[in-house]
Protein backbone atom coordinates (compact mmCIF):
# COMPACT_ATOMS: atom_id res chain seq x y z
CA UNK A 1 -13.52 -0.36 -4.76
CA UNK A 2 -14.14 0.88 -8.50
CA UNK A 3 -15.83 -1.90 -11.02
CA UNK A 4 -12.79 -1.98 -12.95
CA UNK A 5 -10.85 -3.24 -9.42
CA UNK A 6 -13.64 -5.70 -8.80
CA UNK A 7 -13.44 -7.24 -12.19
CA UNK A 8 -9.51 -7.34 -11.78
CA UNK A 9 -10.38 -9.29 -8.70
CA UNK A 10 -12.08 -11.96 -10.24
CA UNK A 11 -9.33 -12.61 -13.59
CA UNK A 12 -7.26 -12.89 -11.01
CA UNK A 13 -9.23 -16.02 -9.34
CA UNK A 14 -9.10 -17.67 -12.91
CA UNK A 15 -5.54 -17.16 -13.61
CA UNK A 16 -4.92 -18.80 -9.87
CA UNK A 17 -7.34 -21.57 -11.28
CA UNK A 18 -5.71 -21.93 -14.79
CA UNK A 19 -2.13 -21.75 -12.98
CA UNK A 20 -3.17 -23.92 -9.82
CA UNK A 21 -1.63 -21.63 -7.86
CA UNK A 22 -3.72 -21.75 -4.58
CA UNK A 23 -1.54 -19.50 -2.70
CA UNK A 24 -2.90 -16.37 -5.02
CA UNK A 25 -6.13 -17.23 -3.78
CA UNK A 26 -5.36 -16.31 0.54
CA UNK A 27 -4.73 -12.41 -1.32
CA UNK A 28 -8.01 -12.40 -3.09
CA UNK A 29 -10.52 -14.76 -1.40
CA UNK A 30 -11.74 -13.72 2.50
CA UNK A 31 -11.03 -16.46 5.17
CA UNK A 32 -15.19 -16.57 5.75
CA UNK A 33 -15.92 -17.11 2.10
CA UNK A 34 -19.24 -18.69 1.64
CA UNK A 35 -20.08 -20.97 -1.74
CA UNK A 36 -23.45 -20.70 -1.78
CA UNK A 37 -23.85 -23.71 -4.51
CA UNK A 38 -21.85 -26.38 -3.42
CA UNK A 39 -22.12 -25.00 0.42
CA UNK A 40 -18.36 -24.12 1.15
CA UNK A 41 -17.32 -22.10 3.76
CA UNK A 42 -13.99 -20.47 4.28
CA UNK A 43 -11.04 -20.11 2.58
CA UNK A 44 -9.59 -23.66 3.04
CA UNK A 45 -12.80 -25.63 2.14
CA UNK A 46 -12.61 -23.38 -1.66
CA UNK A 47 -9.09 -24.49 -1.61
CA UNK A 48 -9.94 -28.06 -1.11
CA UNK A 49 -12.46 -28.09 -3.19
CA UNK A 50 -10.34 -26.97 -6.46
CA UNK A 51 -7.81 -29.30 -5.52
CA UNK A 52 -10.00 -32.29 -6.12
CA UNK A 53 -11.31 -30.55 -9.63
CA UNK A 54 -6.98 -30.34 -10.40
CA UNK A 55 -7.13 -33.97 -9.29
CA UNK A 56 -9.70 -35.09 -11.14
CA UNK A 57 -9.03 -32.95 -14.39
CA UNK A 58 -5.05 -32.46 -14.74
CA UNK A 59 -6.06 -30.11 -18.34
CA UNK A 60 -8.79 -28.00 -16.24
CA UNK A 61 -8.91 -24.72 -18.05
CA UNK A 62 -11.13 -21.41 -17.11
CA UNK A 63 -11.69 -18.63 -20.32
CA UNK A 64 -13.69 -15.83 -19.27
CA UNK A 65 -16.47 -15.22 -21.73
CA UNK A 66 -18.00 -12.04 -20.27
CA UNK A 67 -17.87 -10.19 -17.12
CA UNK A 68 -19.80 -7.30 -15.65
CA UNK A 69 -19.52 -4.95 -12.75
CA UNK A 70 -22.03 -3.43 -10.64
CA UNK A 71 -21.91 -2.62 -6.96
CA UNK A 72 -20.46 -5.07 -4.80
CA UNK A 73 -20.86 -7.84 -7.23
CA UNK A 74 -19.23 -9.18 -10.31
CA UNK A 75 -21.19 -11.50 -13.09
CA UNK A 76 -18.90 -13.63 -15.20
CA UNK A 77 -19.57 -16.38 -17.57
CA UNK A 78 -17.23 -18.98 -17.90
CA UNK A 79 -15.93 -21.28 -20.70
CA UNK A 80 -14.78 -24.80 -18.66
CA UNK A 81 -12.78 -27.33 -20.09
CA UNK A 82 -10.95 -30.75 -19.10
CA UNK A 83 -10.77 -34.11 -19.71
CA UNK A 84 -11.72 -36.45 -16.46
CA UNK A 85 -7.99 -37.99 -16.26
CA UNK A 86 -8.27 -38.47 -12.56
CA UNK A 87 -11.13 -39.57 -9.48
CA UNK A 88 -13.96 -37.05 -8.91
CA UNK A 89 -16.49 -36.56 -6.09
CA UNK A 90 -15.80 -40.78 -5.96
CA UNK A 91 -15.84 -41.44 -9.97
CA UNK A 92 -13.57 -43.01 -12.15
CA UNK A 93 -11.97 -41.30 -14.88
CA UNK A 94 -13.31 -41.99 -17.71
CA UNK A 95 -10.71 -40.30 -20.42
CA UNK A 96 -13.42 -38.13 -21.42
CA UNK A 97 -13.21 -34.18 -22.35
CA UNK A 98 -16.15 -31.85 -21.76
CA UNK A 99 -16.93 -28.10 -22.16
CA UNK A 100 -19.16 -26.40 -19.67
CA UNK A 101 -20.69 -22.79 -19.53
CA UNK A 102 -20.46 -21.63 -15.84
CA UNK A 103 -22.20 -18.28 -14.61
CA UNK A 104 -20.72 -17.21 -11.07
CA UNK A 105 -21.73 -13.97 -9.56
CA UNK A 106 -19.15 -13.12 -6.55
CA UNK A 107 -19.57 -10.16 -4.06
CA UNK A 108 -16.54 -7.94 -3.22
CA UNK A 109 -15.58 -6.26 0.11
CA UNK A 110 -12.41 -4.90 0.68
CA UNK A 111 -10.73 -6.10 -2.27
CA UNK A 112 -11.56 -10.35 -1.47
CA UNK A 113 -14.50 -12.43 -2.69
CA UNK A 114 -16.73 -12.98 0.11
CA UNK A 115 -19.32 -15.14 -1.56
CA UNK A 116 -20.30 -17.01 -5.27
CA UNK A 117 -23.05 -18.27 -6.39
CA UNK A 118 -22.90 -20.66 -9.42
CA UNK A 119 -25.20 -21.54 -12.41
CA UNK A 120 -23.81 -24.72 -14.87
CA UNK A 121 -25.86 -27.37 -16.55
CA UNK A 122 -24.41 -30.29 -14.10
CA UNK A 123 -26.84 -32.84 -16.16
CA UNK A 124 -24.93 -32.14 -19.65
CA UNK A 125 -21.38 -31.98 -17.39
CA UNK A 126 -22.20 -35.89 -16.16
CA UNK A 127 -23.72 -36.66 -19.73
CA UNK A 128 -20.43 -35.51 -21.47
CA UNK A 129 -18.01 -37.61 -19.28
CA UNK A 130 -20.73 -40.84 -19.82
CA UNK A 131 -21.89 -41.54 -16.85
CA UNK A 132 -25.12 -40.97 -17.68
CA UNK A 133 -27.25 -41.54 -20.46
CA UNK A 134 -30.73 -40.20 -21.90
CA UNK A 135 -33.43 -42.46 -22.03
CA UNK A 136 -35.08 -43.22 -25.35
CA UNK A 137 -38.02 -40.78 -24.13
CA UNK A 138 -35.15 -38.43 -23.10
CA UNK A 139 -33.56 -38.99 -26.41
CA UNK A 140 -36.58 -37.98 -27.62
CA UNK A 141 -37.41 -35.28 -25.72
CA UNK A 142 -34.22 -33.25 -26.03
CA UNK A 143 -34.06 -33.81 -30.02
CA UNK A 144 -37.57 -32.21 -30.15
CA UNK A 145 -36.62 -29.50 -27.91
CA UNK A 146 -33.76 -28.63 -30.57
CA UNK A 147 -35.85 -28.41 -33.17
């Protein structure tokens, strides 16, 4: 498949997200798909997977920041937003909103994702919705850092 086709591929795995239409995803996801971060494999376990994020953020929203082609493999970083309205992975909502940069790298074969890999700062994700906290030497530590 041509770059262009491959990058195609993967807008069309954010719109399904955006539009939580799961149904687009059996045309452009492989039954074997393998999550290599959170250790998902096949089709139904992806599915599952984004249902609890839909649960557990009713606003989720993907924006594609950048994407590149090469090979079998498309790079794409991610703009994530949503407030944490509903239970996820066993927490409470707590109201709050958060923004997240994600980098996922997915290989194409035959026009479906076969695997992802995923990069996002899960510590700042947790810290944004308040369920954790810095310590005062962490506190410390990350105001020095941004200096």
């Amino acid at each position: 498949m041509s770059l262009e086709k491959n990058k195609a591929i993967v807008r069309k795995v954010v719109e399904a997200a955006n539009k939580r239409n799961l149904d687009l995803m059996n045309e452009i996801v492989a039954p074997d798909f393998i999550d290599h971060k959170r250790q998902l494999k096949g089709l139904e376990a992806l599915k599952q997977w984004a249902t609890m994020i839909f649960k557990g953020f009713s606003d989720f929203h993907e924006t594609i920041e950048d994407i590149i082609a090469e090979g079998d493999k498309v790079w794409v970083r991610i703009k994530i937003t949503g407030t944490h309205t509903g239970e996820f992975l066993g927490l409470a909502p707590t109201g709050k909103k958060f923004t997240e940069t994600s980098v996922d790298i997915f290989r194409i074969v035959d026009g479906k994702l076969v695997e992802g890999w995923n990069v996002a700062d899960e510590l700042d994700f947790l810290k944004q919705l308040g369920i954790i906290e810095y310590t005062e030497k962490g506190k410390k530590l990350s105001t020095e850092a941004a200096k």
